[in-house]
Structure formats: C-alpha cells, structure tokens
N, C-alpha and C. Protein backbone atom coordinates (compact mmCIF):
# COMPACT_ATOMS: atom_id res chain seq x y z
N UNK A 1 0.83 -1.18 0.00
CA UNK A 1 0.00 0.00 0.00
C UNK A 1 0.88 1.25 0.00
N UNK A 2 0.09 2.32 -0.66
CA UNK A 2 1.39 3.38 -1.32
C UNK A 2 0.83 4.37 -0.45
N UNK A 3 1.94 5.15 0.57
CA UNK A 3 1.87 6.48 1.60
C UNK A 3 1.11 7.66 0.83
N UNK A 4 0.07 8.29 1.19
CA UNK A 4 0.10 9.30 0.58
C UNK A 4 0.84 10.71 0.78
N UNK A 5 1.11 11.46 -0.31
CA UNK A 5 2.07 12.60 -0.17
C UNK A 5 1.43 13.36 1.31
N UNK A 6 2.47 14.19 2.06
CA UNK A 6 1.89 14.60 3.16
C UNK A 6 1.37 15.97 2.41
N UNK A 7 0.45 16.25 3.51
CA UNK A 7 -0.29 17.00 3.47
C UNK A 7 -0.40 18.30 4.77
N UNK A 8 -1.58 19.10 4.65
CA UNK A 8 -1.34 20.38 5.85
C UNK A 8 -2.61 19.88 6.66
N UNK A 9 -2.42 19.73 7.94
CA UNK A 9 -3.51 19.23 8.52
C UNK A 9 -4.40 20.27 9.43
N UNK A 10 -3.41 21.25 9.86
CA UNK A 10 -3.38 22.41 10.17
C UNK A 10 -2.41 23.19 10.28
N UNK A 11 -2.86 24.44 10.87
CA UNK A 11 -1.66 25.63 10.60
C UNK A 11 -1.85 26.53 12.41
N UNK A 12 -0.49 27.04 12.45
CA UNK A 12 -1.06 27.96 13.74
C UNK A 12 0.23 28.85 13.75
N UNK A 13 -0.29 30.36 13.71
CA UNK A 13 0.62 31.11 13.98
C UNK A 13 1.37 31.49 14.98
N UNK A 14 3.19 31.69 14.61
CA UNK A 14 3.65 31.93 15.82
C UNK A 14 4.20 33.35 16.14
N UNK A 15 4.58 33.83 17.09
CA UNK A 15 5.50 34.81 17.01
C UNK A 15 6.93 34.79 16.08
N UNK A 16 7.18 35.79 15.42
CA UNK A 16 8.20 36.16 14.73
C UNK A 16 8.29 35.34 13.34
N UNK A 17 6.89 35.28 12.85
CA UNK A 17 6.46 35.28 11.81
C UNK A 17 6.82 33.64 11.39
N UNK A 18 6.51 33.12 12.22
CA UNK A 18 6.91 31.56 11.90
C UNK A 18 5.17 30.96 12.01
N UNK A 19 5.34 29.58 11.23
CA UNK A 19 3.70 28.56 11.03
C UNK A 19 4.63 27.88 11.55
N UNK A 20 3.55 27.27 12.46
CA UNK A 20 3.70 25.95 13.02
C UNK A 20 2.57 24.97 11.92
N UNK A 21 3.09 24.15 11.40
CA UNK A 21 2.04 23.28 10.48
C UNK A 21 2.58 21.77 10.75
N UNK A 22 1.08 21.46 11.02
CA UNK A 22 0.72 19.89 11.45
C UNK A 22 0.95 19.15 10.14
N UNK A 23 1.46 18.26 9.80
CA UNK A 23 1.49 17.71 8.21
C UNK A 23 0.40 16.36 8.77
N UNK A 24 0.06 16.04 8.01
CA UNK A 24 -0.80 14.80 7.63
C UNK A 24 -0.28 13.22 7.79
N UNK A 25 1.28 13.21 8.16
CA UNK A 25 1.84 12.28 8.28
C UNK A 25 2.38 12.27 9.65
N UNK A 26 1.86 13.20 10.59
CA UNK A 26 2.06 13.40 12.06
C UNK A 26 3.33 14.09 12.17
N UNK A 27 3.70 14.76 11.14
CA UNK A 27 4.86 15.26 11.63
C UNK A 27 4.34 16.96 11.49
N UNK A 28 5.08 17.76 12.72
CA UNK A 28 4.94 19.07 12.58
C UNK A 28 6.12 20.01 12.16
N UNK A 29 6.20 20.80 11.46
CA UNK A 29 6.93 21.40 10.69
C UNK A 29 7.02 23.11 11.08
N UNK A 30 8.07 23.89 11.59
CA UNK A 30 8.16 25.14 12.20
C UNK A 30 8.44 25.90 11.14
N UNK A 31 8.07 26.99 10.29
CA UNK A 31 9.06 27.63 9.29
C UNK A 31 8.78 29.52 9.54
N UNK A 32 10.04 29.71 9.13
CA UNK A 32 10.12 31.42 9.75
C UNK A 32 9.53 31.97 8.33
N UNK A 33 8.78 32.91 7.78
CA UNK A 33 8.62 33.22 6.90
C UNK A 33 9.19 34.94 6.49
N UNK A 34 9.80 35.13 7.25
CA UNK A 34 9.99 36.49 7.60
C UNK A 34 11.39 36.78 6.27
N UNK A 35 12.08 36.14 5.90
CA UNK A 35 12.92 36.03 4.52
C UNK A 35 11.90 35.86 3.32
N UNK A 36 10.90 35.29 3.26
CA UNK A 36 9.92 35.25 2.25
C UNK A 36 9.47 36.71 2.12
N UNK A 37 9.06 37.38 3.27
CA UNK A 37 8.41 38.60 3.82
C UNK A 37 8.88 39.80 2.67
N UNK A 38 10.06 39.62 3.16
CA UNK A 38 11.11 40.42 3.20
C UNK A 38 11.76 40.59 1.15
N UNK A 39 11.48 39.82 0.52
CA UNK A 39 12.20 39.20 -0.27
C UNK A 39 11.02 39.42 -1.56
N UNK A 40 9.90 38.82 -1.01
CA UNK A 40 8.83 38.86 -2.71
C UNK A 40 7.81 39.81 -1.99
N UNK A 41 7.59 40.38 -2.91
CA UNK A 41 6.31 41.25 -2.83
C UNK A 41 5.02 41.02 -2.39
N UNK A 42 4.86 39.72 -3.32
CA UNK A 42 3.35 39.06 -2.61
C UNK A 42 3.41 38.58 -1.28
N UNK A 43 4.89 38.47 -0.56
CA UNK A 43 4.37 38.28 0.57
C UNK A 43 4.08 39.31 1.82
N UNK A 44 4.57 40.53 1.04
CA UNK A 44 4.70 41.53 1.78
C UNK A 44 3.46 42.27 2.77
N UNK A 45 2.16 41.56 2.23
CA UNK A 45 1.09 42.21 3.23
C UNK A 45 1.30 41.09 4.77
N UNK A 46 2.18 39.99 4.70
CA UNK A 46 2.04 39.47 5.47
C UNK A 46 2.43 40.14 6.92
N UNK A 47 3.66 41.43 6.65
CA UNK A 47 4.38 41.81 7.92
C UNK A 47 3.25 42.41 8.64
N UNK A 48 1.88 42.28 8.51
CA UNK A 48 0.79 42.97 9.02
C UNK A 48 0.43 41.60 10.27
N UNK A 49 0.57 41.61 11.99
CA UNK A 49 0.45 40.68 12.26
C UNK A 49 -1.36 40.55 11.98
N UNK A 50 -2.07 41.01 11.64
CA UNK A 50 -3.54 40.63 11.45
C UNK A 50 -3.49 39.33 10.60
N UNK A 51 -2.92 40.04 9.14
CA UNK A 51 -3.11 39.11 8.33
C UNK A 51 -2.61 37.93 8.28
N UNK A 52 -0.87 38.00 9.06
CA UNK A 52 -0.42 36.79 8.74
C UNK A 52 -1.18 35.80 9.75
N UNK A 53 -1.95 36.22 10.75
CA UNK A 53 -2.62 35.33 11.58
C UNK A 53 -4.46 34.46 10.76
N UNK A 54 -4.27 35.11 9.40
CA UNK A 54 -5.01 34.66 8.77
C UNK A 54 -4.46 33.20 8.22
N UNK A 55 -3.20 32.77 8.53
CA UNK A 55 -2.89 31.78 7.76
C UNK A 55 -3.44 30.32 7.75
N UNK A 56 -4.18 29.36 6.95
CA UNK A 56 -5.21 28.50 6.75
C UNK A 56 -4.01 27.32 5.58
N UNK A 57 -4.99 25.80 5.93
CA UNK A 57 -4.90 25.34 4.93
C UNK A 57 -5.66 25.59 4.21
N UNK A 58 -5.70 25.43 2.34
CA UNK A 58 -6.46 25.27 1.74
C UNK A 58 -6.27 24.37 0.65
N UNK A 59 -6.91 24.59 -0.44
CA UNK A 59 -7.05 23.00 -1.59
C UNK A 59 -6.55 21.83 -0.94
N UNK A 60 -7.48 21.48 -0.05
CA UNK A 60 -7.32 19.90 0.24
C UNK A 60 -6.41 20.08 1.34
N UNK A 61 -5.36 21.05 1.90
CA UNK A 61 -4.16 20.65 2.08
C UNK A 61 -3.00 20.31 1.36
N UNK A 62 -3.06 21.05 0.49
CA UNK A 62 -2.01 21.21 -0.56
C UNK A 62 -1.09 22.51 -0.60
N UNK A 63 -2.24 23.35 -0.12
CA UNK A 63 -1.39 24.51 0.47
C UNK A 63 -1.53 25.37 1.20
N UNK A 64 -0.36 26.13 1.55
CA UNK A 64 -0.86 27.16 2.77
C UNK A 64 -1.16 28.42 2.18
N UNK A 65 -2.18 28.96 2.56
CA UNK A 65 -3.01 30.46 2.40
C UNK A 65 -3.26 31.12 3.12
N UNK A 66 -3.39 32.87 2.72
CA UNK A 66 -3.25 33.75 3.81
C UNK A 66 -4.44 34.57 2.78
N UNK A 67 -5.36 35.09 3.97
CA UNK A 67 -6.70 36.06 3.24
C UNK A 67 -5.63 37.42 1.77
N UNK A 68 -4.23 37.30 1.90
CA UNK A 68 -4.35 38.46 0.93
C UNK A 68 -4.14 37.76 -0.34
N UNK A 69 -4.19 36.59 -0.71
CA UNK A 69 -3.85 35.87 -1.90
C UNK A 69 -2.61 35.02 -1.74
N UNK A 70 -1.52 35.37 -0.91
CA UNK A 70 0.31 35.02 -1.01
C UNK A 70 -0.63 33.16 -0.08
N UNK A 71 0.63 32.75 -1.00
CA UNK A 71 0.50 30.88 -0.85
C UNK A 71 2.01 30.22 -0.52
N UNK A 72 1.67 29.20 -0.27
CA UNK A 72 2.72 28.40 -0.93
C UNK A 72 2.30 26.95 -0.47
N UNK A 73 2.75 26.02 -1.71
CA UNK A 73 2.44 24.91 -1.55
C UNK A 73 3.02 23.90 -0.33
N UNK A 74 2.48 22.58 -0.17
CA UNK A 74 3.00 21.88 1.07
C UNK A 74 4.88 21.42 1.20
N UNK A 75 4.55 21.19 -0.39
CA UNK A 75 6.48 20.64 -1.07
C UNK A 75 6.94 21.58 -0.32
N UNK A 76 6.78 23.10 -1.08
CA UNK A 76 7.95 24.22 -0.61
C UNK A 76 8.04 24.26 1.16
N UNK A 77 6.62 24.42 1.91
CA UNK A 77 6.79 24.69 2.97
C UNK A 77 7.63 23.60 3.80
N UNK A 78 7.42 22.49 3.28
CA UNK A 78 8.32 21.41 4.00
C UNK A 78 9.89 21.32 3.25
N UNK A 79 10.44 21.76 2.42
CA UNK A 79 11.94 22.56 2.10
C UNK A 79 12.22 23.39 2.40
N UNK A 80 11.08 24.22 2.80
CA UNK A 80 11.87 26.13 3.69
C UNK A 80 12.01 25.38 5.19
N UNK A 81 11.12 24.28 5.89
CA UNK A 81 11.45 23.61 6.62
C UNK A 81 12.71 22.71 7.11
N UNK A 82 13.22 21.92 5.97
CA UNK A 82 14.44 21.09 6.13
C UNK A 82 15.51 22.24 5.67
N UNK A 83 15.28 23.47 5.10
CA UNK A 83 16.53 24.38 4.46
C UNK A 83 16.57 25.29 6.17
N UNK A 84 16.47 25.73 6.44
CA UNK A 84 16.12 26.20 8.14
C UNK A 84 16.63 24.96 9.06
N UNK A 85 16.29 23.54 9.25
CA UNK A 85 16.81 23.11 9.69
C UNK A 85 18.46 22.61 9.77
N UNK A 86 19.03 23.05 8.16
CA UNK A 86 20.55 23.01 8.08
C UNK A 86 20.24 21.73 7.01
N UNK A 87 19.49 21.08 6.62
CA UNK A 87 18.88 19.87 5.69
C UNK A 87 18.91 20.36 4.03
N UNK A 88 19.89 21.33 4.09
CA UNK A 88 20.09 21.55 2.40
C UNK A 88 20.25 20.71 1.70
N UNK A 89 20.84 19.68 2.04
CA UNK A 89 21.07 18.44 1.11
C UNK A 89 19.95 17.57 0.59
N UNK A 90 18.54 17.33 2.01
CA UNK A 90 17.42 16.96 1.65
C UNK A 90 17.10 17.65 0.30
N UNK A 91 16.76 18.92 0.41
CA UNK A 91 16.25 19.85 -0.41
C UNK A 91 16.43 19.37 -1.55
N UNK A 92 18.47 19.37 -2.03
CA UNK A 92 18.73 19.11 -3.40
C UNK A 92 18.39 17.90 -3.77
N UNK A 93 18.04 16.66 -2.69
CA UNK A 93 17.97 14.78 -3.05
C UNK A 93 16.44 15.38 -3.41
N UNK A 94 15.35 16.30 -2.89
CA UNK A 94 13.96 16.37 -3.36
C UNK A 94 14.46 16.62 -4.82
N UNK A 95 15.09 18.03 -4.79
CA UNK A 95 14.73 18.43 -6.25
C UNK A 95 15.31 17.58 -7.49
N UNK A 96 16.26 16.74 -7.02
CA UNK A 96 17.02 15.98 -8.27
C UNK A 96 15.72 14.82 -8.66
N UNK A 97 14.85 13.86 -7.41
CA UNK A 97 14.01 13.41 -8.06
C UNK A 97 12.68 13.68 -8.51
N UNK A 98 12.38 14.92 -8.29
CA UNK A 98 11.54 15.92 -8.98
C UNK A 98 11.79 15.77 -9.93
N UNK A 99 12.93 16.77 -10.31
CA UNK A 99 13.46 17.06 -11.66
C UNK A 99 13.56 15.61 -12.58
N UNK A 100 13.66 14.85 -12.26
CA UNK A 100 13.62 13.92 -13.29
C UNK A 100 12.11 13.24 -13.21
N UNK A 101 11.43 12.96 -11.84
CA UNK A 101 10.14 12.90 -12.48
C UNK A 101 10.19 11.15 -11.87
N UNK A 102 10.71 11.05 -10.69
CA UNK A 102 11.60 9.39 -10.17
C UNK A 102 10.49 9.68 -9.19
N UNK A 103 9.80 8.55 -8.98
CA UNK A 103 9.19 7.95 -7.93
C UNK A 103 9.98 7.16 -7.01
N UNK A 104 9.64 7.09 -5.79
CA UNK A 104 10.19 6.22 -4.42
C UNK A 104 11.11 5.08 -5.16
N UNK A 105 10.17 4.71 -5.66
CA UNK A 105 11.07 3.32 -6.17
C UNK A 105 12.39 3.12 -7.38
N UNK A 106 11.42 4.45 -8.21
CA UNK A 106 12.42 4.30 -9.53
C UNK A 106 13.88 4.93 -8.86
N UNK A 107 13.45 5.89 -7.86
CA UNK A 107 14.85 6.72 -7.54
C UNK A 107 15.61 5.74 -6.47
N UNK A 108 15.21 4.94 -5.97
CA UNK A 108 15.99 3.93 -5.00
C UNK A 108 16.92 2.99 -5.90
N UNK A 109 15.85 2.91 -6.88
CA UNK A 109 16.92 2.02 -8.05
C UNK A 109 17.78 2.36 -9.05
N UNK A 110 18.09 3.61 -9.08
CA UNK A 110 18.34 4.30 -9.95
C UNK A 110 20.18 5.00 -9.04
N UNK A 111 19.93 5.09 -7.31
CA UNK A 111 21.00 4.96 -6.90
C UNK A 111 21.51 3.91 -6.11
N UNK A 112 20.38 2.51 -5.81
CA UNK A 112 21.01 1.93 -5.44
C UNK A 112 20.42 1.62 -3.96
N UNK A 113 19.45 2.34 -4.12
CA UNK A 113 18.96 2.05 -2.11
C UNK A 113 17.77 1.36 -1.97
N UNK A 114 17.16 1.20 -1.26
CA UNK A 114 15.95 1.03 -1.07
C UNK A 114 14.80 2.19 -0.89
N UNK A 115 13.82 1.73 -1.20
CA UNK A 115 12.62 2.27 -1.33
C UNK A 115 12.51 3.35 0.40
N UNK A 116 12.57 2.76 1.54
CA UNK A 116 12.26 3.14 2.67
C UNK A 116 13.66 4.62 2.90
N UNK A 117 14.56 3.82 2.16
CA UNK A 117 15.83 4.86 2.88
C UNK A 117 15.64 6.05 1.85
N UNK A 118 15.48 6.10 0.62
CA UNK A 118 15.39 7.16 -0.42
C UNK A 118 13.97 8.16 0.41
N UNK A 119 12.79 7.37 1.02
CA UNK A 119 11.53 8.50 1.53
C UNK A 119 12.08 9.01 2.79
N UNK A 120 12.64 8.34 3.14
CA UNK A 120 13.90 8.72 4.80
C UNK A 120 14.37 10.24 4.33
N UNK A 121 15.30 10.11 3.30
CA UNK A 121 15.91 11.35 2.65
C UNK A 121 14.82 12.16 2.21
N UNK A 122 14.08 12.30 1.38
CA UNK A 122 12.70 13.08 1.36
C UNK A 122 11.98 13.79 2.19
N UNK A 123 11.81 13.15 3.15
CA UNK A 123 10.68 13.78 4.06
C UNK A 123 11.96 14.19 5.06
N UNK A 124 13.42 13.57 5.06
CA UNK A 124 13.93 14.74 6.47
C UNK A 124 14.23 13.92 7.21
N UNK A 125 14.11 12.44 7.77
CA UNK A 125 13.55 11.70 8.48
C UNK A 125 15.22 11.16 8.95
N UNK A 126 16.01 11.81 7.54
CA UNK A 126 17.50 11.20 7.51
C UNK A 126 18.17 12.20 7.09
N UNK A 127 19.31 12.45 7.31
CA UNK A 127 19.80 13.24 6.21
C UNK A 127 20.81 12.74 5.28
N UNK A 128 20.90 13.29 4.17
CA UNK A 128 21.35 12.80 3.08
C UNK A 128 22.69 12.86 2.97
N UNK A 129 23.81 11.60 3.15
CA UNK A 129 24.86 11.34 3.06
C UNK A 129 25.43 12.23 1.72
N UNK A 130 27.32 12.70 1.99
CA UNK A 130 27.43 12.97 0.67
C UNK A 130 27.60 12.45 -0.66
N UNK A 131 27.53 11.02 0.02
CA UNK A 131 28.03 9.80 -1.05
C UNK A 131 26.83 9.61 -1.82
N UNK A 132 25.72 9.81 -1.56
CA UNK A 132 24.69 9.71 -1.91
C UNK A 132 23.98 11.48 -3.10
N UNK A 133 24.56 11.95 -2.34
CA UNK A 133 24.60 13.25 -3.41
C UNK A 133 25.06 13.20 -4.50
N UNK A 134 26.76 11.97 -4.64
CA UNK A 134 27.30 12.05 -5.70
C UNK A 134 26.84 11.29 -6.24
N UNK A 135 26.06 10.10 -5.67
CA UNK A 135 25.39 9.41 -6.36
C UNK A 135 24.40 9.77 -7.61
N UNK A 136 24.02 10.49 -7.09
CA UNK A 136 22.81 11.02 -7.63
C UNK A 136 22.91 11.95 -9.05
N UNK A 137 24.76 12.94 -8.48
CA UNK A 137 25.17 13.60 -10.02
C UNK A 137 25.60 12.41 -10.82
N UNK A 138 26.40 11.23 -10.28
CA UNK A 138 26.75 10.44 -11.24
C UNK A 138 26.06 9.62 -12.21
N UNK A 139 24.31 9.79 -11.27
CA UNK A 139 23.31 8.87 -12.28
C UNK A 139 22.88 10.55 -13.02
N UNK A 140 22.41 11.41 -13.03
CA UNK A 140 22.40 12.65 -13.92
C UNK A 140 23.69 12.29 -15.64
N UNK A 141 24.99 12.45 -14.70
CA UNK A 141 25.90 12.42 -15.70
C UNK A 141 25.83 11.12 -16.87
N UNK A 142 25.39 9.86 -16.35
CA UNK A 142 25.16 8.86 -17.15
C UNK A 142 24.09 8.62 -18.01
N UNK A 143 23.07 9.52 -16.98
CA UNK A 143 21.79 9.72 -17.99
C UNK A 143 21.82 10.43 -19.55
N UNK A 144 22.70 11.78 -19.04
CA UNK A 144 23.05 12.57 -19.93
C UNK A 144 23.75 12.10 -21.00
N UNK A 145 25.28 11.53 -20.58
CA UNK A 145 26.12 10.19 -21.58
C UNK A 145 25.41 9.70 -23.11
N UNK A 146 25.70 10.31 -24.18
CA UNK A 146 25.17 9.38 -25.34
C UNK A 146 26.03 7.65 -25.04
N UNK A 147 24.84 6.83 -25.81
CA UNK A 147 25.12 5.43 -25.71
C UNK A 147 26.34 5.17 -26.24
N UNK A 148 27.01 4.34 -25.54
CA UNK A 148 28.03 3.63 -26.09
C UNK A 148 27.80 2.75 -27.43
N UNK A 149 28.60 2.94 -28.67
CA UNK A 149 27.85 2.25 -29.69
C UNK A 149 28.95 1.24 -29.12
N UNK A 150 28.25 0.09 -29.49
CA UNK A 150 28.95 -1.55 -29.23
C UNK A 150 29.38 -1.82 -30.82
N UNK A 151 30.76 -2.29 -30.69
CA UNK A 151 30.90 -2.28 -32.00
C UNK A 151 31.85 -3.42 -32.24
C-alpha cells in the first residue's frame, strides 16, 4: 500500500512570523517566513500581524493560504522547513528526483537504495549522506552520456 504525499492538517501562527504546520503524516513542521516577507512582494502584506494570523490550509491541504492571496504549496513549505533546519542536502535529493520525475522506487533504483531509505531522505527523516549526493550527479551524468555504440 502506497503512503500518501503529506499533506497540511493544520496551521497555527507563531510569534516572529513563523507557522507551526501539522502535516498529515504526524509530523509538525516550524518555518520562519519572515525572509519570504522580506524578499517577494506578494508576501509583503504578510508583515501585518492581522493578516499573517489569517494563515489556513487550503485545496485539500495542498497549500498554505493567507486572506491576501500570497500561498505556498506543502512541497515548498516542508523545504523552507528542512533548508532552516541546516537539511540543504534533503532539499537538493527532493529536487534531483523531482526534476527527473523518479518515484520512491524508480529513484531507489536508480541509486542503489531502497525504497524506505530514499523516503527517509525526502521527508527529512535522515539526512542525506554525501556519497549519496554524488550518487545522484553520477546517475544525472550517465543519464546525460550518449550510448556507447557496441561495435
């Protein structure tokens, strides 16, 4: 039976512009938003503490919303999460099997691990060895590789 992606189960505002968000997989997730704030425009009505205390899940739990329009989905909030925690490396093991579009399994096989230890690295649960980083450029670089003609 296949986990479903986590989700926002709830949200609760904290002082100094941080969500506390409940994920759907029982894990809770702290993130400062105050560099977001600071940084894009749309998030800028947030430095209002009214509004940012408007902050809600919405679509399903897919993402977080605030009454002035500014969002962000569950992915990002749980990478501004592991990037805050010092988990940069999670971040890049998400985005490399993003970017190619690798499910749990295809990406376990693809460097070599298992299914359980690759969602370990994902969700945070582990952090991501560097051997495993290079792993990951070295399957990029081979992907990239035209075929060897056999001759």
């Amino acid at each position: 039976m296949k986990k479903q992606a986590a989700r926002i189960a709830s949200v609760h505002t904290e002082p100094g512009m941080t969500v506390a968000v409940a994920l759907s997989d029982g894990r809770t997730v702290r993130v400062a938003l105050n560099g977001l704030v600071e940084k894009l425009n749309v998030f800028a009505p947030l430095e209002n503490p009214e509004e940012f205390a408007t902050a809600r899940a919405a679509d399903f739990g897919w993402t977080l919303e605030w009454d002035c329009g500014a969002s962000l989905d569950v992915d990002r909030v749980i990478e501004l999460a592991l990037e805050q925690a010092g988990m940069a490396a999670n971040v890049a093991f998400r985005r490399w099997q993003d970017a190619h579009r690798l499910s749990l399994a295809q990406a376990a096989a693809a460097i070599g691990l298992s299914r359980r230890t690759v969602s370990q690295y994902r969700t945070g649960m582990r952090p991501v060895p560097r051997t495993v980083a290079l792993a990951c450029k070295g399957w990029e670089a081979e992907q990239a590789a035209p075929a060897n003609a056999a001759g």
